[in-house]
Protein backbone atom coordinates (compact mmCIF):
# COMPACT_ATOMS: atom_id res chain seq x y z
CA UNK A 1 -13.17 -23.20 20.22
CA UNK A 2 -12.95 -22.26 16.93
CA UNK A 3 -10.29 -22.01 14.77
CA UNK A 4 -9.78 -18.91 12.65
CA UNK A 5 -6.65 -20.15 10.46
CA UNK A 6 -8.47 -23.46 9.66
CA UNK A 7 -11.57 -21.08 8.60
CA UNK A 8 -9.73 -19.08 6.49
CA UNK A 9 -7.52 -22.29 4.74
CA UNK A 10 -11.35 -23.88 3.47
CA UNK A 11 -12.60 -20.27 2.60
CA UNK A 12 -9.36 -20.04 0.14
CA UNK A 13 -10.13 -23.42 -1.05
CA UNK A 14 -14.15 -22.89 -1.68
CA UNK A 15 -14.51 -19.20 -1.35
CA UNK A 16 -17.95 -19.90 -3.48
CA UNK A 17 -19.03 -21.76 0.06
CA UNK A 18 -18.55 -18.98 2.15
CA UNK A 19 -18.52 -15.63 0.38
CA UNK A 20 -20.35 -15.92 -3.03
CA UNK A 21 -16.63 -15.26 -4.50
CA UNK A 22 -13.00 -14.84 -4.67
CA UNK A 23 -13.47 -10.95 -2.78
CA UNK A 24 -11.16 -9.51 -0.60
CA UNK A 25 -13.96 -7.11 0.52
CA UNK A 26 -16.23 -10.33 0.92
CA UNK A 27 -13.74 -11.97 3.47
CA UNK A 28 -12.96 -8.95 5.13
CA UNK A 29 -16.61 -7.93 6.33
CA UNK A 30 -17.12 -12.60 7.02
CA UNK A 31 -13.81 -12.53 8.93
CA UNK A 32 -15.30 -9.32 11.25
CA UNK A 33 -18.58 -11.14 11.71
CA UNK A 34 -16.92 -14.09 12.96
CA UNK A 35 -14.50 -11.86 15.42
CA UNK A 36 -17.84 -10.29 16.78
CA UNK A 37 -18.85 -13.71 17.74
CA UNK A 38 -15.63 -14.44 19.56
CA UNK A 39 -15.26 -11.52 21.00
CA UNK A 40 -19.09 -11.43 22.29
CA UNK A 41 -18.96 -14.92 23.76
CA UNK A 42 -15.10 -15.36 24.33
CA UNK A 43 -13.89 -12.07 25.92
CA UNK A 44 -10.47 -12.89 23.18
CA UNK A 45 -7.19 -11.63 24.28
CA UNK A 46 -6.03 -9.45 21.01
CA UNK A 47 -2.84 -11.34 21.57
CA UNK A 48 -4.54 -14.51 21.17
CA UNK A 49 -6.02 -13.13 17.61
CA UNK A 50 -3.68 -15.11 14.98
CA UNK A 51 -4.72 -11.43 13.02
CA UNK A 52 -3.95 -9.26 15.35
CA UNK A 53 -1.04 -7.29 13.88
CA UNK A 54 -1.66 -7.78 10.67
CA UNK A 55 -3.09 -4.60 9.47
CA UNK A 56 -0.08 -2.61 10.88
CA UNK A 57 2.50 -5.03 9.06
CA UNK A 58 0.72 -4.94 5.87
CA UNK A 59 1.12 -0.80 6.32
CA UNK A 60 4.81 -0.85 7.33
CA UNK A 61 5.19 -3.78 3.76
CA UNK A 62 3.35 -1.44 1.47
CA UNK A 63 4.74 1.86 2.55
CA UNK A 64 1.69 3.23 3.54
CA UNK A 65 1.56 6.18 6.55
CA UNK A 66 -2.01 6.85 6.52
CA UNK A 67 -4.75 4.20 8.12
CA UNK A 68 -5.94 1.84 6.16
CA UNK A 69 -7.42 -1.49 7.27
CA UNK A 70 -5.91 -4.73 5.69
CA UNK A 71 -8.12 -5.53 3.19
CA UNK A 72 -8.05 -1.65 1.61
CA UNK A 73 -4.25 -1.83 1.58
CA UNK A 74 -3.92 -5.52 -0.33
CA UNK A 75 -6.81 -4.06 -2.62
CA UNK A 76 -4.91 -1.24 -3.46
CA UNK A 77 -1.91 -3.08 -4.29
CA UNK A 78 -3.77 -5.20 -6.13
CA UNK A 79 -6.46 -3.49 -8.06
CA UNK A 80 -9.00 -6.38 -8.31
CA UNK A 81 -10.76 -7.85 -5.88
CA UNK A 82 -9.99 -11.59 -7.13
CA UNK A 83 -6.57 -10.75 -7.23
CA UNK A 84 -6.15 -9.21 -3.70
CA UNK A 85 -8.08 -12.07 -2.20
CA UNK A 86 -5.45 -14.64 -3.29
CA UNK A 87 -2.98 -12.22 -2.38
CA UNK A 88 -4.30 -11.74 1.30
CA UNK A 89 -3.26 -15.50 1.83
CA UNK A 90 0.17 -15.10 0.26
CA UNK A 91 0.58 -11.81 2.76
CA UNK A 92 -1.48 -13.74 5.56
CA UNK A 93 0.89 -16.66 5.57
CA UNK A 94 4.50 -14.59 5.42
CA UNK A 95 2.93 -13.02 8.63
CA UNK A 96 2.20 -15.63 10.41
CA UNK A 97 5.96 -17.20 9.79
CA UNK A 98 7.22 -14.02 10.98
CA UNK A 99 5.28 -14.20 13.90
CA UNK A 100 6.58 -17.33 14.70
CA UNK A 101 10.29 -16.68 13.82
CA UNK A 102 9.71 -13.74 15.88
CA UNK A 103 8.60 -16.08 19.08
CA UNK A 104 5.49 -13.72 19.48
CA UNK A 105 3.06 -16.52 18.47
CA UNK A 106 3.59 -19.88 20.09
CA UNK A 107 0.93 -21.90 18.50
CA UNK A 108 -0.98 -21.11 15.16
CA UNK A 109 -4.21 -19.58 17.02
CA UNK A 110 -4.26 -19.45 20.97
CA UNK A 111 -7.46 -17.92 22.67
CA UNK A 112 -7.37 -15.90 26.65
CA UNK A 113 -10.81 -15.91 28.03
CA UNK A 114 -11.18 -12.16 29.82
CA UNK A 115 -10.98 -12.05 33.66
CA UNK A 116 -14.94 -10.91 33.41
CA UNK A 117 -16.96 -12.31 29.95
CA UNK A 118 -20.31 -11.03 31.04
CA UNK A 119 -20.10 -7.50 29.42
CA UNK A 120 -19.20 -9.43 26.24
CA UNK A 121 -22.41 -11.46 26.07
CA UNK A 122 -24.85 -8.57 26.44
CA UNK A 123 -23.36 -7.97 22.82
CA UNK A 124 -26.06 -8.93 19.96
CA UNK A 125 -25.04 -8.50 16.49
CA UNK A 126 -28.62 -8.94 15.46
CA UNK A 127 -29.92 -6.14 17.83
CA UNK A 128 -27.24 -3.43 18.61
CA UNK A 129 -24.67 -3.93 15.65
CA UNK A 130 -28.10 -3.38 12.99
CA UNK A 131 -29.09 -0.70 14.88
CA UNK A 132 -25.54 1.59 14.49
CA UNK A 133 -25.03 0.55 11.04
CA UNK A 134 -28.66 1.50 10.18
CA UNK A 135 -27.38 5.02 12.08
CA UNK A 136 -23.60 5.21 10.47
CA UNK A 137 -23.00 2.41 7.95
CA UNK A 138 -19.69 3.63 7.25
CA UNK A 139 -18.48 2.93 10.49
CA UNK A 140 -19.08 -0.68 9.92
CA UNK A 141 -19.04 -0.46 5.82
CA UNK A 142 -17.83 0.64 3.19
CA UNK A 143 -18.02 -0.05 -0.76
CA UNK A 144 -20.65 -2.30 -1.18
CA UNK A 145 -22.33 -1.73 2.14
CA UNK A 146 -25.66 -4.75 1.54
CA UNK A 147 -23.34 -7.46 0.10
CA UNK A 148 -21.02 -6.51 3.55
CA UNK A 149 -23.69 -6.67 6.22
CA UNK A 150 -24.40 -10.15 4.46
CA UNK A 151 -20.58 -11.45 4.57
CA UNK A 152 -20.88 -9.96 8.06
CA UNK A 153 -23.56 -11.88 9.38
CA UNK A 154 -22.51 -14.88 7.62
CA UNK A 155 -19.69 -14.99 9.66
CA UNK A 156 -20.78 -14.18 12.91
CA UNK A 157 -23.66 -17.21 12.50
CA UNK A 158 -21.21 -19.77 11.42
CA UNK A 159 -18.52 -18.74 14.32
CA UNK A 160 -21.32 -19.19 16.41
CA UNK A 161 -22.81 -22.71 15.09
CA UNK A 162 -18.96 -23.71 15.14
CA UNK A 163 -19.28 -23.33 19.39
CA UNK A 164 -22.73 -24.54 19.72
CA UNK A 165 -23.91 -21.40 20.76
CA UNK A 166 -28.56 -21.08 20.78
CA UNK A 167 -29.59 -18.28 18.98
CA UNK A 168 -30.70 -15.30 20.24
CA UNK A 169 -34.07 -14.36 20.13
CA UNK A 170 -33.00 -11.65 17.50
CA UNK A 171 -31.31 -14.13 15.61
CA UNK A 172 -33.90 -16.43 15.23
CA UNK A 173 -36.04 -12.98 14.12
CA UNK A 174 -33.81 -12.94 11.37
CA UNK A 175 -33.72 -16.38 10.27
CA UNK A 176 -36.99 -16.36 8.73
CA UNK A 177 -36.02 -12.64 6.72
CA UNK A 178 -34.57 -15.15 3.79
CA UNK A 179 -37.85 -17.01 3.01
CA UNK A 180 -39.59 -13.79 3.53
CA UNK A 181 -37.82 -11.71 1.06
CA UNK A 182 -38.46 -14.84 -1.48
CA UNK A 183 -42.16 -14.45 -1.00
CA UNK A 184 -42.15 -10.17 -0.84
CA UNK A 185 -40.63 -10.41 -4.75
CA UNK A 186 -41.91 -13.79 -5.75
CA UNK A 187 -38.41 -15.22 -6.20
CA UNK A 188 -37.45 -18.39 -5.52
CA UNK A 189 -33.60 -18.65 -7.40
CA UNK A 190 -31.63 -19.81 -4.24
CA UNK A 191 -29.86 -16.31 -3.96
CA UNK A 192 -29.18 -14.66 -0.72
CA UNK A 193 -31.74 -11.71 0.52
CA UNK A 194 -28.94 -8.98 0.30
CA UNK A 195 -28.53 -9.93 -3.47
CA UNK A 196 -32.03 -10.38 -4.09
CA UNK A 197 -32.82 -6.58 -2.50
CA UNK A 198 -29.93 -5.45 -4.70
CA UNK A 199 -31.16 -6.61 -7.92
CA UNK A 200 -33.94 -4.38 -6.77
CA UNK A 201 -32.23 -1.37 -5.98
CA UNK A 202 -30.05 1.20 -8.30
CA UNK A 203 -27.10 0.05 -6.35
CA UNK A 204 -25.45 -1.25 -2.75
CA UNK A 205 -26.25 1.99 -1.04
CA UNK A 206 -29.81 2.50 -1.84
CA UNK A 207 -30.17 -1.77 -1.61
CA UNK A 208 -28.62 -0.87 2.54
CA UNK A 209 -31.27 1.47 2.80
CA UNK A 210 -33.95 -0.69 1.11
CA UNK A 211 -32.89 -2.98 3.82
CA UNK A 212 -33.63 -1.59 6.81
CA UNK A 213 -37.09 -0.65 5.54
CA UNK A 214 -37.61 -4.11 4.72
CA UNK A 215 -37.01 -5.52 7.83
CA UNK A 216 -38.88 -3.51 9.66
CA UNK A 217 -41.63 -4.29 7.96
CA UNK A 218 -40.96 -8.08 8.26
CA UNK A 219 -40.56 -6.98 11.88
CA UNK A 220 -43.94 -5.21 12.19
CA UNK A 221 -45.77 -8.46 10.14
CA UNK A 222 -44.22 -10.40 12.96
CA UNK A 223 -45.46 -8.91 15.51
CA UNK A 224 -49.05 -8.36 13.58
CA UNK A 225 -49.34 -11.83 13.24
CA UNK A 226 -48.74 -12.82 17.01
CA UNK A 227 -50.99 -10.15 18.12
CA UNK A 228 -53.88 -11.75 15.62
CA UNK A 229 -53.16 -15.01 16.91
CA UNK A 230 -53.37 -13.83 20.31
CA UNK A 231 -56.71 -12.22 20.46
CA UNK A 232 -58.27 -15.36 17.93
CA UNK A 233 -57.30 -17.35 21.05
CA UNK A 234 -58.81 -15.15 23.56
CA UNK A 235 -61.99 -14.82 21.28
CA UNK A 236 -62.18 -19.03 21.22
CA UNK A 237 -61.82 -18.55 24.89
């Protein structure tokens, strides 16, 4: 089973590795991708979470009354993104020792399995999450809404590599999106899709929408391509 507080010590020691950068934003939207996973494949118990609890302590430490998820209060209090990511683990860490001084967590990361885990594996990030983001992205982002749906992905891959879990046959759609986009705009830099469609695009919003277009049309090619291969088989036949 994977281990979230182990995750999140390397990601503080070579954010470059996992997020691009020192971001609070960036780990925020990689730390949700990864909970997807668990939560898809795991049925966690919230009180298993070593996070859960944290947003509402961070609230009652900063004074704040209105609803505000973790990473928008320690950016807030921050200003920077670099400087609230290094702050998160400061915050992260006084948590987790009141936690334990409070006897509410007995070991640094402890994972339930629900009663009934099948409604949690019809879940596909690749397939339903896309779909409601491409409907209400703010639901699921906010600021910099292309460079989050890559974080979030990111993290729901690895936390399922971590398990040894097969991809899904909309996952393994997706794998070959990268290459694609690096062929579509004759770029070959080593830079991830979402930064390569941004450097297209006037900005994150219009790069989200930019997106979606895109992969549908890697989508449609695809399918194009098994349908030619199809029928050039049938004709041989």
């Amino acid at each position: 089973m994977s281990n979230l507080s182990r995750l999140l010590k390397d990601i503080k020691e070579n954010p470059v590795m996992y997020i691009d950068k020192p971001s609070i934003t960036h780990l925020s939207s990689f730390v949700s991708g990864w909970y997807f996973s668990q939560i898809e494949h795991f049925g966690l118990n919230p009180e298993g979470y070593p996070m859960e609890g944290f947003k509402e302590w961070m609230q009652e430490r900063a004074k704040i009354t209105v609803s505000r998820s973790w990473s928008e209060i320690i950016l807030f209090l921050c200003h920077t993104e670099r400087n609230a990511f290094y702050r998160f683990f400061e915050e992260y860490d006084k948590f987790l020792k009141h936690k334990n001084d409070s006897k509410i967590l007995e070991r640094e990361e402890k994972y339930s399995p629900t009663k009934d885990n099948s409604k949690f594996r019809q879940f596909d990030i690749y397939d339903e999450i896309l779909k409601g983001i491409k409907k209400r992205p703010a639901i699921y982002l906010r600021t910099s809404p292309i460079t989050e749906l890559d974080m979030l992905l990111r993290g729901y891959s690895l936390s399922r590599r971590e398990v040894g879990i097969l991809p899904t046959e909309p996952e393994r759609e997706f794998e070959g999106f990268q290459s694609w986009i690096e062929e579509k705009y004759g770029i070959n830099s080593g830079q991830s899709w979402a930064k390569i469609i941004l450097f297209y695009s006037v900005d994150e919003h219009e790069a989200l929408q930019k997106f979606f277009e895109l992969f549908e049309e890697y989508l449609n090619r695809n399918k194009s391509s098994e349908v030619d291969e199809t029928s050039g088989l049938n004709r041989e036949y």
